[in-house]
Protein backbone atom coordinates (compact mmCIF):
# COMPACT_ATOMS: atom_id res chain seq x y z
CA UNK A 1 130.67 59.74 94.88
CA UNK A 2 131.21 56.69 97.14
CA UNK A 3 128.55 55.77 99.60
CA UNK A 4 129.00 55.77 103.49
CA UNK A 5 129.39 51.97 104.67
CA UNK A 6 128.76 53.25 108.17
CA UNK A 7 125.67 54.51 109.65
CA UNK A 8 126.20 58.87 110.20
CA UNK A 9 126.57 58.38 114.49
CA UNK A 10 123.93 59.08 116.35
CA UNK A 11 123.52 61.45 119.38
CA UNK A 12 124.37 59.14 121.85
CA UNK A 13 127.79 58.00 119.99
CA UNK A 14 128.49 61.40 119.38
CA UNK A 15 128.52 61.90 123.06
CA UNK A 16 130.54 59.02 123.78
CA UNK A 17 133.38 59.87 121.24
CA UNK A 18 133.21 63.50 122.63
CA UNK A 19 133.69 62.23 126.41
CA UNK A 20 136.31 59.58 125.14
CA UNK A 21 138.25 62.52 123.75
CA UNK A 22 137.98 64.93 126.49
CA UNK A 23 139.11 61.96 128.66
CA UNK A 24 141.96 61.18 126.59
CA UNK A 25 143.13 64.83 126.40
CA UNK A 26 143.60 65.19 130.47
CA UNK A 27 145.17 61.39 130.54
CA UNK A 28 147.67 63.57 128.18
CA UNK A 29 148.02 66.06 130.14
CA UNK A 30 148.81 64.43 133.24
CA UNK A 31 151.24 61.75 131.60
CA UNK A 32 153.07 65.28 130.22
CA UNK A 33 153.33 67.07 133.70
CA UNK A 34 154.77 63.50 135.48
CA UNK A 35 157.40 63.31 132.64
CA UNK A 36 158.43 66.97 132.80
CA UNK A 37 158.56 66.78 136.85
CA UNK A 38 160.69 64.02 136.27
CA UNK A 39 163.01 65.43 133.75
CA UNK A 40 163.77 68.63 135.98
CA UNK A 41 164.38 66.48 139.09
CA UNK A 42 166.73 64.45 137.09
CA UNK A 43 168.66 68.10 136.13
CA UNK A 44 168.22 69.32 140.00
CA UNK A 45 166.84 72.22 138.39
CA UNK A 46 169.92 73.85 137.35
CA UNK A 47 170.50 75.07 133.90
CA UNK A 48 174.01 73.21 133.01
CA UNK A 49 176.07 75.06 130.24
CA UNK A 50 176.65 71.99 127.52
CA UNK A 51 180.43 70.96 127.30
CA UNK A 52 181.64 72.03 123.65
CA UNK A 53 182.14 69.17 121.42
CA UNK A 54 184.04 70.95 118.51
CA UNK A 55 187.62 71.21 118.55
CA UNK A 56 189.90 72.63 116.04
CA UNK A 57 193.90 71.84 115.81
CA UNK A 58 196.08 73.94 112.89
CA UNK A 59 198.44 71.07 111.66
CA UNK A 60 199.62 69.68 115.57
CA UNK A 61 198.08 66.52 117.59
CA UNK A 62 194.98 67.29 120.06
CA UNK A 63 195.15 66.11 123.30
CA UNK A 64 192.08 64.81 124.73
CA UNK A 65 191.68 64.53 128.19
């Protein structure tokens, strides 16, 4: 069994890493909220049906407009 290099943490690390993480979590979820604002003002808010890509053609030319 390989021995620990590091010292276990002590209370006072523990804490630290514990804040740091809490902190890093609501820096998260901010940063999320400010992208999604930003993606549904981009849209206007309106659901936009997707134009259809696929096109079939039985043995004649396609047009595309």
């Amino acid at each position: 069994m390989a021995r620990r290099e590091t010292p276990k943490p002590t209370g006072i690390r523990r804490l630290e890493r514990w804040v740091v993480g809490i902190a890093m979590a609501i820096v998260a979820f901010i940063l999320e909220r400010i992208v999604m604002r930003s993606v549904k003002k981009k849209r206007g808010g309106v659901e936009e049906e997707p134009t259809p890509t696929t096109m079939t053609s039985k043995g004649s030319e396609v047009d595309l407009e």
